[in-house]
N, C-alpha and C. Protein backbone atom coordinates (compact mmCIF):
# COMPACT_ATOMS: atom_id res chain seq x y z
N UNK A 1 26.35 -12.65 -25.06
CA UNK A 1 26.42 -11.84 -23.87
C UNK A 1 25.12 -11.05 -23.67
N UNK A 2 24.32 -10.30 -24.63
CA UNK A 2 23.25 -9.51 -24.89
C UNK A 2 22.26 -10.86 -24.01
N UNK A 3 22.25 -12.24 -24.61
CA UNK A 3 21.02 -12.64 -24.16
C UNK A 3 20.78 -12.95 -22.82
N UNK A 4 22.55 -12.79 -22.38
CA UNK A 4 22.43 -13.10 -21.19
C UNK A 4 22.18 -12.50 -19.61
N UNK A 5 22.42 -10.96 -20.47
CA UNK A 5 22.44 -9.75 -19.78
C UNK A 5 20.45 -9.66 -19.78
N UNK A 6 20.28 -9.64 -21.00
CA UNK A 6 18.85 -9.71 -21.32
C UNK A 6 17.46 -10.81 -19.93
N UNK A 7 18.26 -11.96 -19.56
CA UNK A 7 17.89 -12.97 -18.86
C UNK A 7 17.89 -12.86 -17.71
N UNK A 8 19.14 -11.90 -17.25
CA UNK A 8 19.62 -11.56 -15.49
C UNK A 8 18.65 -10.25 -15.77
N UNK A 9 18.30 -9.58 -16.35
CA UNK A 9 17.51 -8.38 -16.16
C UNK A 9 16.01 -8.99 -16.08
N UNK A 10 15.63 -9.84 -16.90
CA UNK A 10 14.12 -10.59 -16.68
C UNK A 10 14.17 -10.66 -15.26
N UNK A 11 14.90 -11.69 -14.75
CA UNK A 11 15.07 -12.58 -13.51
C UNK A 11 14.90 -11.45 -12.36
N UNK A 12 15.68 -10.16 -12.60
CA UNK A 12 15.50 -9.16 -11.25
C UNK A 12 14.12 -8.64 -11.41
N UNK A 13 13.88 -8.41 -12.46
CA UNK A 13 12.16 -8.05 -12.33
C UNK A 13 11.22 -8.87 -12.19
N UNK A 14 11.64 -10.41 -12.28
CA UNK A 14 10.35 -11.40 -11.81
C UNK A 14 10.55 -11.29 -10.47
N UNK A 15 11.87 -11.22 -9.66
CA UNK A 15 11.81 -10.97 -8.30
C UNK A 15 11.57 -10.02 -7.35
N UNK A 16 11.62 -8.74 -8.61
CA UNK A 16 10.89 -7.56 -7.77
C UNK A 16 9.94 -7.74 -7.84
N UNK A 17 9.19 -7.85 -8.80
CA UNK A 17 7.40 -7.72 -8.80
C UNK A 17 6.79 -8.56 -7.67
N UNK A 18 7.74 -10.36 -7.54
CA UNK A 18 7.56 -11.42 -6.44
C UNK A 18 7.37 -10.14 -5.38
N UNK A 19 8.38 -9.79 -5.37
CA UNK A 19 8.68 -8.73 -3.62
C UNK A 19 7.52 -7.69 -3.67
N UNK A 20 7.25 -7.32 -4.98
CA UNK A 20 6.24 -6.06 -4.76
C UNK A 20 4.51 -6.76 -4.39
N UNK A 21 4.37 -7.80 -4.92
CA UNK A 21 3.52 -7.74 -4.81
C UNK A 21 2.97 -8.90 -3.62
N UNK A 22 3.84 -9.73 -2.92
CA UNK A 22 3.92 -9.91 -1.87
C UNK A 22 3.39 -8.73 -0.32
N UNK A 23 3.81 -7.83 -0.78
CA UNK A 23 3.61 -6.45 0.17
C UNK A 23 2.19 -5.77 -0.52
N UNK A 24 1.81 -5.85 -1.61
CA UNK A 24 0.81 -5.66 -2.31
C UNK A 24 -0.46 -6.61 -1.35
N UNK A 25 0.07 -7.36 -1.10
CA UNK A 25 -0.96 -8.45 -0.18
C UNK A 25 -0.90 -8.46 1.03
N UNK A 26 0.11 -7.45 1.50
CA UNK A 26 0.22 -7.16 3.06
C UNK A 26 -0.70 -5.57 3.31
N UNK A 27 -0.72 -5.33 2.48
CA UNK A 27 -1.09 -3.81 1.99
C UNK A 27 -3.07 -4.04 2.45
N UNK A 28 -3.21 -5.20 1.34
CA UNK A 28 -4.61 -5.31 1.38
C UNK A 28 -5.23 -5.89 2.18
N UNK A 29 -4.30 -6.53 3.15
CA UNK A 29 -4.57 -7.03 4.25
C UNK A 29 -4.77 -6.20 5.83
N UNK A 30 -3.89 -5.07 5.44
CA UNK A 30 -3.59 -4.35 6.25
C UNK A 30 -5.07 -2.92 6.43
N UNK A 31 -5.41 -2.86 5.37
CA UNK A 31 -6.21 -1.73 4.47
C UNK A 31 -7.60 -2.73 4.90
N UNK A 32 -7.77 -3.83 4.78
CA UNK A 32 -9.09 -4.63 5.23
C UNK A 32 -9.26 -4.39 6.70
N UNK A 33 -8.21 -4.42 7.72
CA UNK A 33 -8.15 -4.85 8.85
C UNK A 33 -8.64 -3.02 9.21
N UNK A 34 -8.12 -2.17 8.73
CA UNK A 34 -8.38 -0.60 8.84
C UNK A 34 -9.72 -0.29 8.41
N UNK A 35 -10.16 -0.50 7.25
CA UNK A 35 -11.45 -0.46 7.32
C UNK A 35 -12.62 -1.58 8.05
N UNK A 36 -12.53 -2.31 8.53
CA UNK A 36 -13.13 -3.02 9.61
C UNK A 36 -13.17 -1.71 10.81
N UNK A 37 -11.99 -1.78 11.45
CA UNK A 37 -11.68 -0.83 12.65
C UNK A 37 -12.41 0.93 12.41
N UNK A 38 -12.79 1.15 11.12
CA UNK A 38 -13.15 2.61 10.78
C UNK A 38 -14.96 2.61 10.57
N UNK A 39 -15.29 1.09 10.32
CA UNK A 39 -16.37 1.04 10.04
C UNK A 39 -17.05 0.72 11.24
N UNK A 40 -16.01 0.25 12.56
CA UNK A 40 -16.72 -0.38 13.92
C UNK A 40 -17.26 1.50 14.44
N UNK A 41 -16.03 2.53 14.08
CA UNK A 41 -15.46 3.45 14.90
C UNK A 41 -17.00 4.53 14.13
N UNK A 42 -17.16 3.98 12.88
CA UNK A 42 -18.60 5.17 12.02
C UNK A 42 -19.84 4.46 13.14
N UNK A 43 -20.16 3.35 13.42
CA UNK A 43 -21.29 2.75 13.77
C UNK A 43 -20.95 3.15 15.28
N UNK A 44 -20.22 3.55 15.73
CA UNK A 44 -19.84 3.94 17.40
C UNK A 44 -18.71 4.42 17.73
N UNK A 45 -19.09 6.10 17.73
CA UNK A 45 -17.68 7.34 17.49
C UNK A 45 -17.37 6.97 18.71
N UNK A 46 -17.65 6.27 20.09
CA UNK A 46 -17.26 6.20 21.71
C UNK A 46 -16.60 5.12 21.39
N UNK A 47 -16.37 4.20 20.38
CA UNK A 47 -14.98 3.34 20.45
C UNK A 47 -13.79 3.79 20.05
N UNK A 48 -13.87 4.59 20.28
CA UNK A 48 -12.53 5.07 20.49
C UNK A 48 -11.77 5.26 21.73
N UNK A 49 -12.59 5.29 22.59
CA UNK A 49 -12.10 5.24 24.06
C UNK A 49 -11.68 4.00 24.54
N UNK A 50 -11.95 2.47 23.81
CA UNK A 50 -12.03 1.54 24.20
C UNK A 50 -9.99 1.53 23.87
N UNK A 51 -9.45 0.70 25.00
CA UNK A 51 -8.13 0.79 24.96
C UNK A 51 -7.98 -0.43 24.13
N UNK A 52 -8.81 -1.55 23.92
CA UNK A 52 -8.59 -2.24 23.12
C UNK A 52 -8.93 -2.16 21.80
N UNK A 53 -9.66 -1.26 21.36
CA UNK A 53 -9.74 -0.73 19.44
C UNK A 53 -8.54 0.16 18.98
N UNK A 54 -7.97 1.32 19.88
CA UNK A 54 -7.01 1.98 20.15
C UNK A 54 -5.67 1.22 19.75
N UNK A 55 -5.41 0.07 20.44
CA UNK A 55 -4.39 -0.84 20.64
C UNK A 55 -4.40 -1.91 19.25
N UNK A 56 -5.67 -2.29 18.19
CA UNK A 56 -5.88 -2.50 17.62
C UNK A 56 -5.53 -1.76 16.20
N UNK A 57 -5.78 -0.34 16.19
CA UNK A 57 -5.87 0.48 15.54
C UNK A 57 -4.07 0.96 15.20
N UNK A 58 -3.31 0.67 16.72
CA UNK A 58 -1.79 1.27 16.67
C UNK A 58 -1.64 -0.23 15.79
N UNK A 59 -2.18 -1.47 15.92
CA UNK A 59 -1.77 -2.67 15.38
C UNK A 59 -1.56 -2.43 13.75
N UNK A 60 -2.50 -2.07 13.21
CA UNK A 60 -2.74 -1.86 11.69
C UNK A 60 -1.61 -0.77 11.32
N UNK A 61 -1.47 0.92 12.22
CA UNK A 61 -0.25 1.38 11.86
C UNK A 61 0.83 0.81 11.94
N UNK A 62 1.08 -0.35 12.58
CA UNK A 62 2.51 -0.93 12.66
C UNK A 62 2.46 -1.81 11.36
N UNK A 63 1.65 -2.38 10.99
CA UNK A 63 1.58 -2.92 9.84
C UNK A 63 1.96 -2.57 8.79
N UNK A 64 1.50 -0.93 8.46
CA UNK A 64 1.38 -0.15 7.39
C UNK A 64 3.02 0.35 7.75
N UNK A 65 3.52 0.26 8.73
CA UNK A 65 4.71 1.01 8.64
C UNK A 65 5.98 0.19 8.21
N UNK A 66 5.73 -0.94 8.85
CA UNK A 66 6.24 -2.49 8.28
C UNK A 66 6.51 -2.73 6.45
N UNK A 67 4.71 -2.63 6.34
CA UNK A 67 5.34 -2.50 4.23
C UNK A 67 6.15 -1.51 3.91
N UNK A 68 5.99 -0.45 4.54
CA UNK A 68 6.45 0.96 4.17
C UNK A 68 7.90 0.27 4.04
N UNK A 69 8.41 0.09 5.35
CA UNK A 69 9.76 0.14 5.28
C UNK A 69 10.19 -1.25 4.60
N UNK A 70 9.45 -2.43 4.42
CA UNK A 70 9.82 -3.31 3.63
C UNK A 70 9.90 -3.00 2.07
N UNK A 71 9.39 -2.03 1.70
CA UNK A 71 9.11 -1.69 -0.11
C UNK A 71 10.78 -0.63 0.26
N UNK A 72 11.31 0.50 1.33
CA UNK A 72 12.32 0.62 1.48
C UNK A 72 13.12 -0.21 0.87
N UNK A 73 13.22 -1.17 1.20
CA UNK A 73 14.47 -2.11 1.13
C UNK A 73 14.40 -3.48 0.20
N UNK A 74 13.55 -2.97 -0.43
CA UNK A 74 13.67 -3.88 -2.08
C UNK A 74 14.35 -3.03 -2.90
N UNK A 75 15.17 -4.44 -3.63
CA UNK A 75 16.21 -3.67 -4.62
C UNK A 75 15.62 -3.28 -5.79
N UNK A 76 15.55 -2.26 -6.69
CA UNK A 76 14.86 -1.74 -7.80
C UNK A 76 15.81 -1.52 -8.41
N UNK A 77 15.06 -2.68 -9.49
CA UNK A 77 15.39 -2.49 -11.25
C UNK A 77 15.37 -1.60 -11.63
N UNK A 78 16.69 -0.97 -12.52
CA UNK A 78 16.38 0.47 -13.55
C UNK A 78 14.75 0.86 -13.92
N UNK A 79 14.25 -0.36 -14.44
CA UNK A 79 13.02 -0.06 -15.06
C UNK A 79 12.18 0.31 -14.34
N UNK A 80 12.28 0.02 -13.36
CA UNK A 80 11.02 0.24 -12.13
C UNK A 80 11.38 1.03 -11.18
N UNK A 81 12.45 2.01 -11.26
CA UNK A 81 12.87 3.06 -10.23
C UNK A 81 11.49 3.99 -10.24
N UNK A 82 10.93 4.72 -11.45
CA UNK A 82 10.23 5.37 -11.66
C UNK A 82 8.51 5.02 -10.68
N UNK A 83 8.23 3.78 -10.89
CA UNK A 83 6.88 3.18 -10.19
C UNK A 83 7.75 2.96 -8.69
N UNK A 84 8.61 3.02 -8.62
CA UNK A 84 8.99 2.60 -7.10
C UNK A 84 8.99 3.74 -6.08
N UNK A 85 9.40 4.66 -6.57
CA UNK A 85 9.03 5.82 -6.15
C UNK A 85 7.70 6.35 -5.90
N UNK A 86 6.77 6.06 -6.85
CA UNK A 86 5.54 6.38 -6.62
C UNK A 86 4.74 5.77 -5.52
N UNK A 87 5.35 4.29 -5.58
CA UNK A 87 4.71 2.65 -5.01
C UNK A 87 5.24 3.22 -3.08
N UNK A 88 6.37 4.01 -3.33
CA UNK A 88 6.84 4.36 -2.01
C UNK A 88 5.59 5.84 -1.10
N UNK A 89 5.87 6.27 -2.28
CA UNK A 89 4.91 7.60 -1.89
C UNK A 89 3.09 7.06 -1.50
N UNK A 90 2.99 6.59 -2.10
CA UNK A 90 1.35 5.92 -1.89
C UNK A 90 1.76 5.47 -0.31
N UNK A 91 2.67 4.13 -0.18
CA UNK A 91 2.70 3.89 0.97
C UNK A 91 3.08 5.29 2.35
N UNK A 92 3.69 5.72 1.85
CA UNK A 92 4.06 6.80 2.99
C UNK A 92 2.67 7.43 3.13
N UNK A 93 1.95 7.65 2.48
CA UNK A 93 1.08 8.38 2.20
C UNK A 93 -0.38 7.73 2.96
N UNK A 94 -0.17 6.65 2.77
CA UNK A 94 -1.24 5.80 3.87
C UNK A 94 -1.05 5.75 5.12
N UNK A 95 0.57 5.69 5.24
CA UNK A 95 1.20 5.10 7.13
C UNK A 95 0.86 6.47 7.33
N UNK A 96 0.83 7.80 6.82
CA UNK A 96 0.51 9.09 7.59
C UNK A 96 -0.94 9.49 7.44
N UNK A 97 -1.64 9.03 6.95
CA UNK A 97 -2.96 8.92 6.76
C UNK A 97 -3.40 7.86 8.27
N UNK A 98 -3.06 7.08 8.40
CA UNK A 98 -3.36 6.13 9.50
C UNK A 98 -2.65 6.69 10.83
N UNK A 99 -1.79 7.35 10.65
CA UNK A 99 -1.41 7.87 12.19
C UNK A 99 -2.47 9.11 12.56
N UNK A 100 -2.52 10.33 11.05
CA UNK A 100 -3.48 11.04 11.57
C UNK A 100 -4.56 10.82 12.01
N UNK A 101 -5.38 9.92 11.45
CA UNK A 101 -6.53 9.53 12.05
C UNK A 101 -6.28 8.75 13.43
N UNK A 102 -5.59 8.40 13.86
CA UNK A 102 -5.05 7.48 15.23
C UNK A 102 -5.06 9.07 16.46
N UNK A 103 -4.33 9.95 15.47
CA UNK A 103 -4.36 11.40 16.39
C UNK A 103 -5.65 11.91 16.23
N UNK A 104 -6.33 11.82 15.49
CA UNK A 104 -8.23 12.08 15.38
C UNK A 104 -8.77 11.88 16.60
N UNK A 105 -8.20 10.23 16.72
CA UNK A 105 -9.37 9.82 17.77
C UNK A 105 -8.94 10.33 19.21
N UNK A 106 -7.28 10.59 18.99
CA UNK A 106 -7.10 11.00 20.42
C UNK A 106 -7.36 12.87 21.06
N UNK A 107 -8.04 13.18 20.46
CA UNK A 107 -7.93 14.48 20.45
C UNK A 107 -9.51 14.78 20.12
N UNK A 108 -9.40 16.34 20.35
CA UNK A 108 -11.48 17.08 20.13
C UNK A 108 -11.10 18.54 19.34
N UNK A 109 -12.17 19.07 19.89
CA UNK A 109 -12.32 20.71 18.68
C UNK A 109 -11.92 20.40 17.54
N UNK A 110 -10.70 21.42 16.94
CA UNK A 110 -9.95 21.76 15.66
C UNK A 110 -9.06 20.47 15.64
N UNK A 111 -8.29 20.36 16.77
CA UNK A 111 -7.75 19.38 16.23
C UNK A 111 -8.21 18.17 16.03
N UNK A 112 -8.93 17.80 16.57
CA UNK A 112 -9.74 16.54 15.88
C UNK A 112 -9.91 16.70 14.40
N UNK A 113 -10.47 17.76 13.89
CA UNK A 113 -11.10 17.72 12.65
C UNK A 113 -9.78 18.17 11.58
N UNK A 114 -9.17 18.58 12.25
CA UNK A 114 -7.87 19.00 11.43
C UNK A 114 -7.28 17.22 11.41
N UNK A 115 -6.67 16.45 11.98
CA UNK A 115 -5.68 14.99 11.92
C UNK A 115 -7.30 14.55 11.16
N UNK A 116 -8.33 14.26 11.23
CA UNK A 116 -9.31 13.47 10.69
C UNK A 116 -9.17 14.26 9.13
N UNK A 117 -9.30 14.97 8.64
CA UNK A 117 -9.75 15.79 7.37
C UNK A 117 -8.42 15.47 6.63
N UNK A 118 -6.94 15.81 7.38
CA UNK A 118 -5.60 15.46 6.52
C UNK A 118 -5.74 13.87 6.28
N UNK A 119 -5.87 13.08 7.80
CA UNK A 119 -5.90 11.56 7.58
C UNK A 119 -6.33 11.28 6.71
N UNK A 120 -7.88 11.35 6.17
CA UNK A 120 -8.04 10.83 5.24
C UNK A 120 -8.03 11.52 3.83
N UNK A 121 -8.01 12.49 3.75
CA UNK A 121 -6.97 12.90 2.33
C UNK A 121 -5.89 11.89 2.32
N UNK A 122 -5.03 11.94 3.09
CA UNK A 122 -4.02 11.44 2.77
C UNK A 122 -3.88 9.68 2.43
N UNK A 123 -4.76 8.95 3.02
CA UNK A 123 -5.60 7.68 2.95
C UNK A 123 -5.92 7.15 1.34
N UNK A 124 -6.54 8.23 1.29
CA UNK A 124 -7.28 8.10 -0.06
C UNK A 124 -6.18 8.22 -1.18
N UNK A 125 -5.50 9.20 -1.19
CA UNK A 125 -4.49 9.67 -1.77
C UNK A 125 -3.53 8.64 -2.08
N UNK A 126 -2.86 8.38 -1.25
CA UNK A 126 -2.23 6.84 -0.82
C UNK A 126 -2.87 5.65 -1.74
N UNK A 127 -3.89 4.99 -1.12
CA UNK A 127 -4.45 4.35 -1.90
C UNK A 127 -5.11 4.62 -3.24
N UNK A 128 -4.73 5.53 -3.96
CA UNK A 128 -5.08 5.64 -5.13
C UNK A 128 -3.50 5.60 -5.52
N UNK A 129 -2.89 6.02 -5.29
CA UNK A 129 -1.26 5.59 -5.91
C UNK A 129 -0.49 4.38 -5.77
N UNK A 130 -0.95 3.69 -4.99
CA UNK A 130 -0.37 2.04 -4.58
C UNK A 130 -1.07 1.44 -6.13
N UNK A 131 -3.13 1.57 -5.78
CA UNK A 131 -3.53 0.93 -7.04
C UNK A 131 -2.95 1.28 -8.26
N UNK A 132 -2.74 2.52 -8.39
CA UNK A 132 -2.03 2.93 -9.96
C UNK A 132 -0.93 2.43 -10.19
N UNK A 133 0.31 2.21 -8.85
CA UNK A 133 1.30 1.35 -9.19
C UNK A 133 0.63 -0.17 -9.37
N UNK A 134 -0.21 -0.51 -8.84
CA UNK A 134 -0.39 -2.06 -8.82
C UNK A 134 -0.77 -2.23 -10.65
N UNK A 135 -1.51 -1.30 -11.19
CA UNK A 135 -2.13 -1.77 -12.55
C UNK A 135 -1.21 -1.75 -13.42
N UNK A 136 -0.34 -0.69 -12.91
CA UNK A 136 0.96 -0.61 -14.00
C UNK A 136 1.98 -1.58 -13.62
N UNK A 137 2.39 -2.02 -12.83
CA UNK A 137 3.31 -3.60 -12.37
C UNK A 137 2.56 -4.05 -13.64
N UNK A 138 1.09 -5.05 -13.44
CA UNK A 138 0.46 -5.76 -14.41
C UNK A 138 0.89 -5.61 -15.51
N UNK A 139 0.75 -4.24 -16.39
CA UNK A 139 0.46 -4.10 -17.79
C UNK A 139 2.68 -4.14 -17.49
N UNK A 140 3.21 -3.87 -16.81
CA UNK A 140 4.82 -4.02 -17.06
C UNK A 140 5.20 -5.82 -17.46
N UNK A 141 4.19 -5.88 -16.43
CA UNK A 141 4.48 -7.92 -16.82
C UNK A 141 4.10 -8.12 -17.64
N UNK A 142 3.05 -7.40 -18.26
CA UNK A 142 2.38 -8.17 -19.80
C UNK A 142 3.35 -8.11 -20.74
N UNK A 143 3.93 -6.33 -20.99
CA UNK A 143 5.43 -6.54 -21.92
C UNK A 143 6.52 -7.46 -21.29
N UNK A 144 7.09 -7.27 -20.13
CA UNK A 144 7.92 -8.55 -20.60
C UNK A 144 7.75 -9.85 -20.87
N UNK A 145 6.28 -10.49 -21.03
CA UNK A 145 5.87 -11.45 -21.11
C UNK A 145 6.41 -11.72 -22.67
N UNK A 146 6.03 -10.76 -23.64
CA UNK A 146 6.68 -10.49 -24.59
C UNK A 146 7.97 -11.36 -25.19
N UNK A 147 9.00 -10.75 -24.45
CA UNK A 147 10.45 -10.98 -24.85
C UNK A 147 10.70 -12.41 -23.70
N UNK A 148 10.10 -12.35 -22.83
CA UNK A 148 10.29 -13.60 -21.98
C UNK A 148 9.88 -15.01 -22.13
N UNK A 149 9.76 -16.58 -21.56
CA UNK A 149 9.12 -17.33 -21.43
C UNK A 149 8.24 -17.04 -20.65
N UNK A 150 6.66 -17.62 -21.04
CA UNK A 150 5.48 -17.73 -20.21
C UNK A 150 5.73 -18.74 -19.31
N UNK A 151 5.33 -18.64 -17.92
CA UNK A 151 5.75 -19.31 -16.67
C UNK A 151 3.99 -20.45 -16.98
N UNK A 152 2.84 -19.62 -17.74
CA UNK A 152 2.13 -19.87 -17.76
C UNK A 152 1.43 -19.22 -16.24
N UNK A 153 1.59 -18.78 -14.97
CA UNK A 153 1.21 -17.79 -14.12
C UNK A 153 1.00 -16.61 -14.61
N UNK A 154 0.04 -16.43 -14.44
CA UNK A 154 -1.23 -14.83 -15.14
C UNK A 154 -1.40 -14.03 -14.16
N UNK A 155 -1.23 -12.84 -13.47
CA UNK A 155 -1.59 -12.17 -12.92
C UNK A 155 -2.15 -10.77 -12.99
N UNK A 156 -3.47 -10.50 -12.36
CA UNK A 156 -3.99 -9.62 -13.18
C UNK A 156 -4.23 -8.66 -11.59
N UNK A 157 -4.21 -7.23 -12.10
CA UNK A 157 -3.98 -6.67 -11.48
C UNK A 157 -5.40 -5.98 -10.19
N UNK A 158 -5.55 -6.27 -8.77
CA UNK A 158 -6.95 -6.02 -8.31
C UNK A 158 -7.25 -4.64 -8.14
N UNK A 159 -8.06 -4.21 -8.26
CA UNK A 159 -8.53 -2.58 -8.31
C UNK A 159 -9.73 -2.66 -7.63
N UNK A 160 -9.92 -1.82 -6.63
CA UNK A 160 -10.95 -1.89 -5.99
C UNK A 160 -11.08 -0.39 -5.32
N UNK A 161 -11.95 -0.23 -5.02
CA UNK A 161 -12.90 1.47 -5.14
C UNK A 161 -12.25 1.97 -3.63
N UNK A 162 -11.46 3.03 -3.58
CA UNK A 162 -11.40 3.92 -2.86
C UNK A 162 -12.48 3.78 -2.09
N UNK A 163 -12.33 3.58 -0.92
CA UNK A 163 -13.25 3.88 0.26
C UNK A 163 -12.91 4.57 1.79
N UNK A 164 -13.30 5.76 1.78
CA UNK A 164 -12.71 6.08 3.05
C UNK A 164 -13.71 6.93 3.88
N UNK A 165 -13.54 7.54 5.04
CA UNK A 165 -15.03 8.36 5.17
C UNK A 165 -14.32 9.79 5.37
């Protein structure tokens, strides 16, 4: 009974991590497409007026709000309640990072610099807690690799440098 209980508990965590890191790739997809749009918006602060970067820009928050609520509604393993929570907070933490800056561009004076200054705190912030969940998923798969069969699939975890302005 132990090994079998042991086997259905593997199996939900090969399918969470499947689920996590599926969104892990919507994430970085989403985060590419944002910094494109931030790097058009540094080289020409007047695109922002353009209704089509704007419309572009709400595109990427719908994105980010999309994982958000898709990492919602994955079922979490005992073991991974703890990173799921965090994995949730990073994301929340980006989708409000990306709206403030969306309110940046629509706005001047204080408040401009007030939604721009939280946005990207909160950006950065975000994306430094997604990656910390992403490295720790990794090193979680390496132990159960352990007690498990090797699928022979290796996955190693991507880390890449905070960038925001």
């Amino acid at each position: 009974m132990q090994g079998l209980l042991g086997g259905l508990q593997a199996n939900q965590a090969g399918a969470y991590r499947q689920e996590v890191l599926a969104l892990l790739g919507q994430y970085d997809s989403a985060w590419s497409a944002s910094e494109s749009l931030l790097a058009e918006r540094d080289a020409d602060p007047t695109v922002v007026l353009d209704p089509t970067w704007m419309a572009q820009q709400s595109h990427v928050i719908g994105q980010f709000e999309a994982i958000y609520r898709g990492a919602q509604a994955i079922r979490v393993p005992a073991r991974y309640r703890s990173l799921h929570d965090r994995l949730l907070n990073g994301l929340r933490m980006t989708l409000e990072g990306e709206v403030e800056l969306h309110q940046a561009f629509q706005s001047d004076g204080h408040a401009a610099y007030y939604f721009a200054s939280h946005g990207n705190w909160n950006l950065n912030l975000g994306r430094q807690a997604v990656n910390q969940c992403r490295a720790e998923l990794g090193g979680q798969q390496g132990r159960e690799r352990e007690t498990t069969q090797d699928t022979g699939q290796h996955w190693l975890p991507q880390m890449d440098a905070v960038s925001r302005r």
